[in-house]
Protein backbone atom coordinates (compact mmCIF):
# COMPACT_ATOMS: atom_id res chain seq x y z
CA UNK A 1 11.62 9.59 13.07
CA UNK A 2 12.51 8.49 10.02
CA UNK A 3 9.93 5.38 10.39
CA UNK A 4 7.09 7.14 11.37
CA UNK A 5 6.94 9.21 8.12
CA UNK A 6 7.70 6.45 6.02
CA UNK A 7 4.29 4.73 7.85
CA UNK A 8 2.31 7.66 8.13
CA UNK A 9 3.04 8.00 3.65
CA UNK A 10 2.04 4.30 3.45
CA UNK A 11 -1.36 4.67 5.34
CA UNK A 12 -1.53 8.38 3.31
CA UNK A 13 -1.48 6.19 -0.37
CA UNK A 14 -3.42 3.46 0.41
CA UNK A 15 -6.03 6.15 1.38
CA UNK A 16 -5.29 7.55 -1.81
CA UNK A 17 -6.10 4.20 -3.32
CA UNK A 18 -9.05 3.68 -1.67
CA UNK A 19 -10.69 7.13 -2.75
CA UNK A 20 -9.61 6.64 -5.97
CA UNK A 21 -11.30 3.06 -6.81
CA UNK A 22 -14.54 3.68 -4.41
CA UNK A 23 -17.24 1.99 -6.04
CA UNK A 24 -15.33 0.98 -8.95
CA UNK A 25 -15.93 -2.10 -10.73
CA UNK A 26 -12.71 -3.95 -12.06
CA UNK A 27 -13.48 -3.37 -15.83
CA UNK A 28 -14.53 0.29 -14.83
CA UNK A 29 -11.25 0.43 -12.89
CA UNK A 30 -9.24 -0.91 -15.99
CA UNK A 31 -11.13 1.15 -18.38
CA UNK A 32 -10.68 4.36 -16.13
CA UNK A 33 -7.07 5.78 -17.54
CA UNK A 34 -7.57 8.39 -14.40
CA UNK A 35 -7.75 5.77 -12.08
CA UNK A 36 -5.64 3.37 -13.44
CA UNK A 37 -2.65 5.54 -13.39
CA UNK A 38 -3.16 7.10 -10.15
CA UNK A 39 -3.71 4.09 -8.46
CA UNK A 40 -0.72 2.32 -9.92
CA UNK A 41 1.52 4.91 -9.65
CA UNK A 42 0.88 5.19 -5.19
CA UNK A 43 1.21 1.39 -5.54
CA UNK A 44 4.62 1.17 -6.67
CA UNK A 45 5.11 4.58 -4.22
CA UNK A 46 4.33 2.20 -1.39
CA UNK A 47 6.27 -0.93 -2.84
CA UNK A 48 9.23 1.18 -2.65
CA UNK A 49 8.63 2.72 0.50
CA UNK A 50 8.03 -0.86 1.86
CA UNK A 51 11.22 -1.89 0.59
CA UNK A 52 12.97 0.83 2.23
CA UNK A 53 11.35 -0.09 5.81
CA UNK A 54 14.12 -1.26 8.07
CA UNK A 55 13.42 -5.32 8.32
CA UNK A 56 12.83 -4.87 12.21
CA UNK A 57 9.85 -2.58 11.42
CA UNK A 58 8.19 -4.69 9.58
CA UNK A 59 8.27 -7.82 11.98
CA UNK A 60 6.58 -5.46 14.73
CA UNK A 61 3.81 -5.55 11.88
CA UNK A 62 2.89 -9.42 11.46
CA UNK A 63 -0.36 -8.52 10.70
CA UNK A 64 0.47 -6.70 7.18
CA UNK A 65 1.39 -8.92 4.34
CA UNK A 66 4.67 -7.71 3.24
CA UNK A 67 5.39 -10.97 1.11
CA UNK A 68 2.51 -9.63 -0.89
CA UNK A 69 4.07 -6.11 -1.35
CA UNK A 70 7.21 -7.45 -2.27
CA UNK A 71 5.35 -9.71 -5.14
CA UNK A 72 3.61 -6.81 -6.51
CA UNK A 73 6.76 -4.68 -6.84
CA UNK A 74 8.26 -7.41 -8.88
CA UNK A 75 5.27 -7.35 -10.98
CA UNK A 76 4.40 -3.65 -11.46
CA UNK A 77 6.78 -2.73 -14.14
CA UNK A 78 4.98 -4.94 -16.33
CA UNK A 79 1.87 -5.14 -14.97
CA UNK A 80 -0.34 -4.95 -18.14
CA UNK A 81 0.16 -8.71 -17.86
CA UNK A 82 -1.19 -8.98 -14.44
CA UNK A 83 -4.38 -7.60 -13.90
CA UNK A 84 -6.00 -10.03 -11.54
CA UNK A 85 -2.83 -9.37 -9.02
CA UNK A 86 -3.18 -5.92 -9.28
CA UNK A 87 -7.32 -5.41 -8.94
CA UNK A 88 -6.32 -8.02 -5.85
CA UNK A 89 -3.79 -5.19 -4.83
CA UNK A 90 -6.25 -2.17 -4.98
CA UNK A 91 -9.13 -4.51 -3.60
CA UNK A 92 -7.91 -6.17 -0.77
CA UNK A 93 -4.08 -5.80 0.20
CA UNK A 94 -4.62 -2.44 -0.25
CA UNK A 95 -7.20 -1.78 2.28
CA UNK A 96 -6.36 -4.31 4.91
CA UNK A 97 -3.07 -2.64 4.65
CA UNK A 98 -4.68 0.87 5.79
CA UNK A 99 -6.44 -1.44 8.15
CA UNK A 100 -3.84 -2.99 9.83
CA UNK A 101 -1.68 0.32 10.02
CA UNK A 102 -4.14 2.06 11.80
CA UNK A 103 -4.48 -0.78 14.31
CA UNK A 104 -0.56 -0.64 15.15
CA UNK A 105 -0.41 3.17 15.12
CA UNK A 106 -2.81 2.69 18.33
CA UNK A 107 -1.04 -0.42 19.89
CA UNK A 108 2.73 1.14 18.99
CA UNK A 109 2.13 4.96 18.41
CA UNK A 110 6.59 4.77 19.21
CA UNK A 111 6.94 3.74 15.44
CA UNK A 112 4.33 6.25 13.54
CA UNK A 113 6.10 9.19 15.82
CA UNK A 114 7.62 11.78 13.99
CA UNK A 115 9.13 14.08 16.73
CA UNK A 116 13.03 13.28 17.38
């Protein structure tokens, strides 16, 4: 049950994500203190949420890059100093993310279920 919420509040901020950099460029996005924050602030939401996945999860997901997600939590404290991975975050492992969730909720709906 547990799972299922924690998956369902992944796909949820990197939705959030998404809306919130639409048609951003990546000086507009860096510029934007709105965006910035908001967008930064569901990424390390979702590095810590990946973290607490249960290992087992995460290897009926192949498809999602969680070596990735694990990098950018290491970096996000500081990440003034790493723009390019985070725009690369927001741009691309980001969406594919939302991507591939979707894809598994339809081919194993047991681990987005919330009901006991």
């Amino acid at each position: 049950m547990l799972t299922g919420a924690m998956l369902g509040l992944l796909e949820q901020l990197g939705l959030d994500i998404i809306t919130l950099t639409e048609g951003l460029s990546e000086a507009e996005f860096f510029s934007s203190r709105l965006a910035r924050v908001q967008a930064l602030q569901r990424l390390g939401s979702m590095t810590r949420t990946i973290a607490d996945l249960p290992v087992e999860v995460r290897q009926r997901m192949p498809g999602i890059d969680w070596a990735a997600w694990e990098a950018l939590a290491a970096i996000l404290p500081g990440n003034a100093h790493h723009p390019l991975q985070i725009w690369v975050a927001v741009q691309e492992l980001t969406p594919l993310t939302v991507l591939r969730l979707k894809h598994y909720r339809k081919q194993q709906p047991q681990l987005f279920s919330i009901v006991p």
